[in-house]
PDB file of N, CA and C in Angstrom:
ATOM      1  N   UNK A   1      26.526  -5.840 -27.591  1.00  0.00           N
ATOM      2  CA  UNK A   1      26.970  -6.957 -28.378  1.00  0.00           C
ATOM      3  C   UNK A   1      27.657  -6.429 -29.633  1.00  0.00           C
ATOM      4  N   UNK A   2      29.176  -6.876 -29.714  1.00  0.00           N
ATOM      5  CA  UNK A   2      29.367  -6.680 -30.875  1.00  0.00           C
ATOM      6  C   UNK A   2      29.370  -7.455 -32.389  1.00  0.00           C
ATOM      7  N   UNK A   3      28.948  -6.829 -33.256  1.00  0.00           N
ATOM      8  CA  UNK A   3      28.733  -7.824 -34.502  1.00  0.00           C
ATOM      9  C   UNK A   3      30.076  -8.464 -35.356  1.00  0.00           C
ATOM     10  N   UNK A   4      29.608  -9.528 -35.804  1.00  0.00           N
ATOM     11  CA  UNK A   4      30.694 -10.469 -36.335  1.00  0.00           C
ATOM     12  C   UNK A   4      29.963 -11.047 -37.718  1.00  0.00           C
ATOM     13  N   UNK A   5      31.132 -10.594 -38.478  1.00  0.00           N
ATOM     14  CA  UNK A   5      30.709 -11.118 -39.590  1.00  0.00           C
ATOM     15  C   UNK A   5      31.804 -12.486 -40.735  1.00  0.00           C
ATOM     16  N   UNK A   6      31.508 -13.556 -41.552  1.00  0.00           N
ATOM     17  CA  UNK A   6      32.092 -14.647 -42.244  1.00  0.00           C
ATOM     18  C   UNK A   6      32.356 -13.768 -43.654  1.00  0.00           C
ATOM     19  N   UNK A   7      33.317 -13.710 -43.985  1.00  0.00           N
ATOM     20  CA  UNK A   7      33.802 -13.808 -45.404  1.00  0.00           C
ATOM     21  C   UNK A   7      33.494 -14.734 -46.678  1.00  0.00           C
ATOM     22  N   UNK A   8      33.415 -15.078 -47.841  1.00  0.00           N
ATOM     23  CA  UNK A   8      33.474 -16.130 -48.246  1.00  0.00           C
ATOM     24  C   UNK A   8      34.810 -17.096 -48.042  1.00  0.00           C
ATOM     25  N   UNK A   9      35.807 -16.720 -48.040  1.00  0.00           N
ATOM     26  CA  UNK A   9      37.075 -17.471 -47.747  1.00  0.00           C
ATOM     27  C   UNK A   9      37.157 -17.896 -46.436  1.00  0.00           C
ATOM     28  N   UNK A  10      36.036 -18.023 -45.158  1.00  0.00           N
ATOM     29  CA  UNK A  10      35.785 -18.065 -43.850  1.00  0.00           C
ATOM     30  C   UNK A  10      36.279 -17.299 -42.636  1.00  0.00           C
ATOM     31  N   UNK A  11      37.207 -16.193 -42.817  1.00  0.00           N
ATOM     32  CA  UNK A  11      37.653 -15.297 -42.021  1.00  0.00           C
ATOM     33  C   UNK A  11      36.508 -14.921 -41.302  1.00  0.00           C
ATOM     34  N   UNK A  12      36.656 -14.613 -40.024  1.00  0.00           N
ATOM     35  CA  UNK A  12      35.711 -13.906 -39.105  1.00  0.00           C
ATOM     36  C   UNK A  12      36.074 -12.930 -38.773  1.00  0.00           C
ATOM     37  N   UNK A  13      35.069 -12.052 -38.978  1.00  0.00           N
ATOM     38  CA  UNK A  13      35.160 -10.279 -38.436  1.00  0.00           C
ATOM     39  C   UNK A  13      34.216  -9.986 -37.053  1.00  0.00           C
ATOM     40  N   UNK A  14      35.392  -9.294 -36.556  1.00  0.00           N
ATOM     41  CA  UNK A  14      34.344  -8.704 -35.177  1.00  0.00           C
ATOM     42  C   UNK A  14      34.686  -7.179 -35.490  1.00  0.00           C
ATOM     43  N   UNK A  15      33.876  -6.373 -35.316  1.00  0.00           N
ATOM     44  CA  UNK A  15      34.171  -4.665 -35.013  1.00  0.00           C
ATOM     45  C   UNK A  15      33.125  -4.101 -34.175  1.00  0.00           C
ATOM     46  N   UNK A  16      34.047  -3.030 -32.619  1.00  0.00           N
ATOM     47  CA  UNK A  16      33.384  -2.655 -31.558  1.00  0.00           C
ATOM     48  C   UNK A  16      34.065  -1.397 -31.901  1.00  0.00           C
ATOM     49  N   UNK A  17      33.489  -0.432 -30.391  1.00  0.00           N
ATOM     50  CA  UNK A  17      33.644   0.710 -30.532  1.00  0.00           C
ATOM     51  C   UNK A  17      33.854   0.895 -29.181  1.00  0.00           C
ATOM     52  N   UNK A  18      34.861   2.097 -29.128  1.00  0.00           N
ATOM     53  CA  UNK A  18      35.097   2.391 -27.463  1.00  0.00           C
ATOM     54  C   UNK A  18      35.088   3.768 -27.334  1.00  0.00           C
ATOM     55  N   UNK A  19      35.745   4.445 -26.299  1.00  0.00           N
ATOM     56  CA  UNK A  19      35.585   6.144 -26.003  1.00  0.00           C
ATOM     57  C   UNK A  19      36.735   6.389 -26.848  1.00  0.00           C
ATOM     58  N   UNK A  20      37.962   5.570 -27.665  1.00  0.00           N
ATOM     59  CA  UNK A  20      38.548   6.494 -28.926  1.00  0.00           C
ATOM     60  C   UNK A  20      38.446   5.981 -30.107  1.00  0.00           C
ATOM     61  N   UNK A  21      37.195   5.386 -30.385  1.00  0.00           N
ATOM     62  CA  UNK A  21      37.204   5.031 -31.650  1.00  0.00           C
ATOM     63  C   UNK A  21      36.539   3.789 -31.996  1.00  0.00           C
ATOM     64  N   UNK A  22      36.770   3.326 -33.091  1.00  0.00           N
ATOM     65  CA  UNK A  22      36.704   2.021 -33.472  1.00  0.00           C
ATOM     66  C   UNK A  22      37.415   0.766 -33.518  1.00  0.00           C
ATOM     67  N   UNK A  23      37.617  -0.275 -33.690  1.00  0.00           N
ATOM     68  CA  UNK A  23      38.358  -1.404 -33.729  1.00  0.00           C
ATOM     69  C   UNK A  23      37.216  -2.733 -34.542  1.00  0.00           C
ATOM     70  N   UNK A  24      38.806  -3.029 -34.984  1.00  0.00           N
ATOM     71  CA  UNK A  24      38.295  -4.395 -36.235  1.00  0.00           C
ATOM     72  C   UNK A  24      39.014  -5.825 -35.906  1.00  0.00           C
ATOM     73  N   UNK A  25      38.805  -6.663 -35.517  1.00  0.00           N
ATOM     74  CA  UNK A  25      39.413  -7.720 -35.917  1.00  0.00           C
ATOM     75  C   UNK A  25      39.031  -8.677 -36.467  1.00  0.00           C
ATOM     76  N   UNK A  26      40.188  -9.677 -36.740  1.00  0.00           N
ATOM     77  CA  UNK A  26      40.092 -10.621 -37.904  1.00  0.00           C
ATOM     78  C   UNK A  26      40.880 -11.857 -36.986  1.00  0.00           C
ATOM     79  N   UNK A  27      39.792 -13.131 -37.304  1.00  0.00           N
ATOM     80  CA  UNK A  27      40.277 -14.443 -37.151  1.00  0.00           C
ATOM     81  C   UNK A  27      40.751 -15.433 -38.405  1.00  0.00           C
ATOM     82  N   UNK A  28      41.365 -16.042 -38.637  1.00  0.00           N
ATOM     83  CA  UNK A  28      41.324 -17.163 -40.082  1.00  0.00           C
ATOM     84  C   UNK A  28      40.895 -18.701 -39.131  1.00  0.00           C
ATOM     85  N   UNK A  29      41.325 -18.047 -38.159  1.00  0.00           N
ATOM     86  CA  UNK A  29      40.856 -20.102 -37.692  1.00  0.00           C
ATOM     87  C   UNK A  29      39.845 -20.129 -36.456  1.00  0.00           C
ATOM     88  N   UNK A  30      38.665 -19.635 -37.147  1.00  0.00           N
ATOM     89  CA  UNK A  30      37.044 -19.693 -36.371  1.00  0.00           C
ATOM     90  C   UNK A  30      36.894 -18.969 -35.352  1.00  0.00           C
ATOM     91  N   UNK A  31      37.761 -18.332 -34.536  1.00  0.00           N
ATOM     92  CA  UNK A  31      38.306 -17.449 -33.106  1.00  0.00           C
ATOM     93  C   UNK A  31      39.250 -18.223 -32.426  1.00  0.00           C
ATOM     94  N   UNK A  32      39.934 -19.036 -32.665  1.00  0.00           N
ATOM     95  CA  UNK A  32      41.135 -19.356 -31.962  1.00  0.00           C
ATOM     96  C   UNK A  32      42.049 -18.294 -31.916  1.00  0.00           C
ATOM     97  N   UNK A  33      42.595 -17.574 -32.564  1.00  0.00           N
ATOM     98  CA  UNK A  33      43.236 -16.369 -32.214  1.00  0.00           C
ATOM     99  C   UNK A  33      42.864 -14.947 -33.630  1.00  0.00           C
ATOM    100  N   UNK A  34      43.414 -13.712 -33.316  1.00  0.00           N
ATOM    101  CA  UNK A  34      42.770 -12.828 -33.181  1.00  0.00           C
ATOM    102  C   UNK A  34      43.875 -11.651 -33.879  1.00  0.00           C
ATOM    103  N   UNK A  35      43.865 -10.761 -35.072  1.00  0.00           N
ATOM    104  CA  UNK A  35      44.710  -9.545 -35.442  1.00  0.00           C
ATOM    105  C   UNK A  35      43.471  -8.683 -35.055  1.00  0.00           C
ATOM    106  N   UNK A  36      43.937  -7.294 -34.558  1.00  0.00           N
ATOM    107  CA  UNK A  36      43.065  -6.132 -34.552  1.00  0.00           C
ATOM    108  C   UNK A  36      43.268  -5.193 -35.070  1.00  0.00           C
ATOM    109  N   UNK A  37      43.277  -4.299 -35.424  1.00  0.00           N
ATOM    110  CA  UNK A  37      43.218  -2.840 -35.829  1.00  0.00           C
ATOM    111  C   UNK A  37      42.648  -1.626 -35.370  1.00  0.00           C
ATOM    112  N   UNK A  38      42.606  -0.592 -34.672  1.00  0.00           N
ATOM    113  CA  UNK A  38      42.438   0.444 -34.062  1.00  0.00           C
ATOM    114  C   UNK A  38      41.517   1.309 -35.963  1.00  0.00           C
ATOM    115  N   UNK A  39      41.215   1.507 -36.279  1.00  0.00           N
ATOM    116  CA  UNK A  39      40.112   1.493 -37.511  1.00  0.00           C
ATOM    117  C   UNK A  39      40.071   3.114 -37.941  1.00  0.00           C
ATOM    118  N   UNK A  40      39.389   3.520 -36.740  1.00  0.00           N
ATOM    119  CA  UNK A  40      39.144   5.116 -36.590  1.00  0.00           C
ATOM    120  C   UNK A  40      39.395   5.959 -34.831  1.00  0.00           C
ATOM    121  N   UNK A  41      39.966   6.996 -35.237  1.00  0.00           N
ATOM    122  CA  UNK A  41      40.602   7.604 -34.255  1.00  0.00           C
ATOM    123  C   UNK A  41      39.452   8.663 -33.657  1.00  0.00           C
ATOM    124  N   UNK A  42      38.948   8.724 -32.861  1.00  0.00           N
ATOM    125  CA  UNK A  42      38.303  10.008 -32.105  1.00  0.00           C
ATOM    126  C   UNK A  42      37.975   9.968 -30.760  1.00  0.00           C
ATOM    127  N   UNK A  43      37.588  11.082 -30.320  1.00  0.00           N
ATOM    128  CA  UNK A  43      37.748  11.416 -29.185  1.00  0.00           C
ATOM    129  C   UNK A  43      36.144  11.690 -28.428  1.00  0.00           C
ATOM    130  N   UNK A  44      35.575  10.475 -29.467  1.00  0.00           N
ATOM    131  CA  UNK A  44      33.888  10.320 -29.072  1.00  0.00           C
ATOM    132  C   UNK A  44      34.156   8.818 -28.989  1.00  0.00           C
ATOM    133  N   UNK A  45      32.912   8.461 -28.323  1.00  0.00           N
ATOM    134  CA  UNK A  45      32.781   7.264 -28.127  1.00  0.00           C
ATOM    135  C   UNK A  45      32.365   6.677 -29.222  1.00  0.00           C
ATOM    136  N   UNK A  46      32.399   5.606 -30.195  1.00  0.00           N
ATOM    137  CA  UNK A  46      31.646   5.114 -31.093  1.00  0.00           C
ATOM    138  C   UNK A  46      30.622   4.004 -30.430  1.00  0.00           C
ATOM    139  N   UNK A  47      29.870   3.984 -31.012  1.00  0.00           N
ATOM    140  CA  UNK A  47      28.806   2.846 -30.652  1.00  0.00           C
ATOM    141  C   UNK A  47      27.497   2.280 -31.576  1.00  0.00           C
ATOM    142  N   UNK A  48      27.012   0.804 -31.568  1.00  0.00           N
ATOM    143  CA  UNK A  48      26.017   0.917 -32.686  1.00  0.00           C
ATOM    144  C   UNK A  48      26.528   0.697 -33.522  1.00  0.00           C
ATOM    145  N   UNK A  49      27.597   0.025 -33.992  1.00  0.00           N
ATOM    146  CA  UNK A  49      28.777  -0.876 -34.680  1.00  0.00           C
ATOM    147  C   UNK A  49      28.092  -2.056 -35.611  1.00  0.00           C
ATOM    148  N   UNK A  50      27.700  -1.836 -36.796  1.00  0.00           N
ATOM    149  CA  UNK A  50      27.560  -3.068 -37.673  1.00  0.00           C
ATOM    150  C   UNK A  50      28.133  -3.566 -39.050  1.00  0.00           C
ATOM    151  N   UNK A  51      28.172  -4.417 -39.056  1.00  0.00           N
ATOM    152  CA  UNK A  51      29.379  -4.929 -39.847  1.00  0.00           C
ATOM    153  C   UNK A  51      28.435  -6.188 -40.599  1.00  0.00           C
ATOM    154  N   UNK A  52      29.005  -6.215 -42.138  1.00  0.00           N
ATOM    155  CA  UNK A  52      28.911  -7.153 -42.998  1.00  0.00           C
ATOM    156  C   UNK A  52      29.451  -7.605 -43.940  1.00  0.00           C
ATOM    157  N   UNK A  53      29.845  -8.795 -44.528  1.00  0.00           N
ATOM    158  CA  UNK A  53      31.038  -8.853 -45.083  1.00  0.00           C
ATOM    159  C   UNK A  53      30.679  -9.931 -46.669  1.00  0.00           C
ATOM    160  N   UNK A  54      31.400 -10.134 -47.366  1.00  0.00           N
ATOM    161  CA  UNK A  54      31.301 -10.930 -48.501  1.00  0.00           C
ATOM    162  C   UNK A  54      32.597 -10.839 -49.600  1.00  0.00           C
ATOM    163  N   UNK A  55      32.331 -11.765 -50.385  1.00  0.00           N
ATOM    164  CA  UNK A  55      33.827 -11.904 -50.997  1.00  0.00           C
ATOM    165  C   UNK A  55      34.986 -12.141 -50.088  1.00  0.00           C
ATOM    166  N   UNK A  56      36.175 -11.751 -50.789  1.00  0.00           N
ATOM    167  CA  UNK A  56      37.301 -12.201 -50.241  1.00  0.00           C
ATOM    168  C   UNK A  56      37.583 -10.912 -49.376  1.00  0.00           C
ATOM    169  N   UNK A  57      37.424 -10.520 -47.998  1.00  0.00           N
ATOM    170  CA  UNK A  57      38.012  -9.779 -46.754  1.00  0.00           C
ATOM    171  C   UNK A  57      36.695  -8.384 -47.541  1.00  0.00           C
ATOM    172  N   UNK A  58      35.952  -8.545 -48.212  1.00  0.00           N
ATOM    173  CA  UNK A  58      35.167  -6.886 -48.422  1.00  0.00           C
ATOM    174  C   UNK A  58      34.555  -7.165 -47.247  1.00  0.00           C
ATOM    175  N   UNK A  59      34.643  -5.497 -46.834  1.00  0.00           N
ATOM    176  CA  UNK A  59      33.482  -5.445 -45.755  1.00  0.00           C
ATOM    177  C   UNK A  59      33.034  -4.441 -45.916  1.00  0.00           C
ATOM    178  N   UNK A  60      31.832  -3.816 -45.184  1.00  0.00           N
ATOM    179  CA  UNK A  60      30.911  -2.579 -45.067  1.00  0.00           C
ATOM    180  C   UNK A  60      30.438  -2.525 -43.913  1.00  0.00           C
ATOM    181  N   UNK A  61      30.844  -1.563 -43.115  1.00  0.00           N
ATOM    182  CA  UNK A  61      30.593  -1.476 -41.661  1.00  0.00           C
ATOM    183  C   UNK A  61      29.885   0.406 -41.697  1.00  0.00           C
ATOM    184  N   UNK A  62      29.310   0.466 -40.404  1.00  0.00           N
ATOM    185  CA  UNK A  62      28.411   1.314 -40.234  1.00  0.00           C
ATOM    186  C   UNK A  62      28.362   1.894 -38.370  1.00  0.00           C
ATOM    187  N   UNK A  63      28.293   2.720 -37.997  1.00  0.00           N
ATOM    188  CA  UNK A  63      28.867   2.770 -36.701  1.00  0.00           C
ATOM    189  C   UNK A  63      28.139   4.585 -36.190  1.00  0.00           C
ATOM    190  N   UNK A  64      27.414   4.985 -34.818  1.00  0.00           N
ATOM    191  CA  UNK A  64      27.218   5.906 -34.581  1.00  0.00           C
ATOM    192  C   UNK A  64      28.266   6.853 -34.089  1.00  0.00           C
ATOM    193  N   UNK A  65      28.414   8.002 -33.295  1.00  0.00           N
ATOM    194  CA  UNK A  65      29.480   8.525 -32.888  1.00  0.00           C
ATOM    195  C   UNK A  65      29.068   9.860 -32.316  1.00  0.00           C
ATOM    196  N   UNK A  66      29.628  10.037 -30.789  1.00  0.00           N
ATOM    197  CA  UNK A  66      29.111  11.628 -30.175  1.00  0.00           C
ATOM    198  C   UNK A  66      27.669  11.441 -29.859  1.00  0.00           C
ATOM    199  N   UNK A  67      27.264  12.542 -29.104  1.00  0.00           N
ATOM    200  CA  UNK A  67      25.775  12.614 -28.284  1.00  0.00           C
ATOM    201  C   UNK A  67      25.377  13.789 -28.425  1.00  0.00           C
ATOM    202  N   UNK A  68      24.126  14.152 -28.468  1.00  0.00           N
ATOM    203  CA  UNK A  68      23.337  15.027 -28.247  1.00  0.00           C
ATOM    204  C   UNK A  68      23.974  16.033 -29.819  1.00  0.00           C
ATOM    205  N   UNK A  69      24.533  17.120 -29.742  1.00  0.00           N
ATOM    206  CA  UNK A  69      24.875  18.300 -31.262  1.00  0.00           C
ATOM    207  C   UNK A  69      25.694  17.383 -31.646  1.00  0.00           C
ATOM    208  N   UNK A  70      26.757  17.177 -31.297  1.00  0.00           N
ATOM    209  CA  UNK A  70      27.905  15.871 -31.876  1.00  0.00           C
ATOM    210  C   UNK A  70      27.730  14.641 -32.301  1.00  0.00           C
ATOM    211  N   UNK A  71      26.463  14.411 -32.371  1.00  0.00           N
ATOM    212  CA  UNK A  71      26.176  12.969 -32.745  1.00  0.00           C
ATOM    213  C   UNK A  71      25.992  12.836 -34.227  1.00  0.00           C
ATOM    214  N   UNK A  72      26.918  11.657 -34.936  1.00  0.00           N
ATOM    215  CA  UNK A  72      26.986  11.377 -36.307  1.00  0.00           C
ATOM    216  C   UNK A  72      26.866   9.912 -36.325  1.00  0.00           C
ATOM    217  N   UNK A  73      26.062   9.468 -37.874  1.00  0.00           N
ATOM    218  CA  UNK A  73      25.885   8.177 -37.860  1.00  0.00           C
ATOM    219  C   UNK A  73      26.853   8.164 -39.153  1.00  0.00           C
ATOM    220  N   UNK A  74      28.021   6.835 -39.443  1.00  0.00           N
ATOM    221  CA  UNK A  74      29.391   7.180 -39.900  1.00  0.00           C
ATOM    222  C   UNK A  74      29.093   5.694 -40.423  1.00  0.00           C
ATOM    223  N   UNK A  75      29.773   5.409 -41.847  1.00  0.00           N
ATOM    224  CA  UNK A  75      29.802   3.987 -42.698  1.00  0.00           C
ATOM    225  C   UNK A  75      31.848   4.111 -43.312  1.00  0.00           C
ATOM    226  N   UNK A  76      31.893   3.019 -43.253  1.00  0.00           N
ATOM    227  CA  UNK A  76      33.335   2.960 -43.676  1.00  0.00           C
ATOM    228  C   UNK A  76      33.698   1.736 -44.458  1.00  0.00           C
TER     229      UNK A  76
END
């Protein structure tokens, strides 16, 4: 499941993680449609993706990355 977070200005945030990285998007009209962003680039899987938001578009997200020696827990 990926997490979604409200702004105060009501924007909705979703951010997931795949085998290159991260991704962010942003709704203004509740999820009727959708901008994304490719976030962070690597060549690990990210996963364990959480996100929270306040004020106008601040966010603070938090996300694992790599397995076993390679594994890092990463905030952005």
């Amino acid at each position: 499941m990926e997490p979604v977070a409200w702004d105060a200005d009501g924007a909705l945030y979703s951010l997931w993680g795949s085998t290159k990285g991260l991704w962010l998007a942003r709704s203004l009209d509740q999820g009727e449609t959708w901008t994304s962003w490719h976030i962070v680039d690597r060549d690990e899987v990210s996963y364990y993706p959480y996100l929270t938001a306040r004020g106008h578009g601040e966010l603070a997200a938090t996300w694992s990355s790599g397995k076993g020696d390679t594994l890092q827990a990463l905030r952005g």
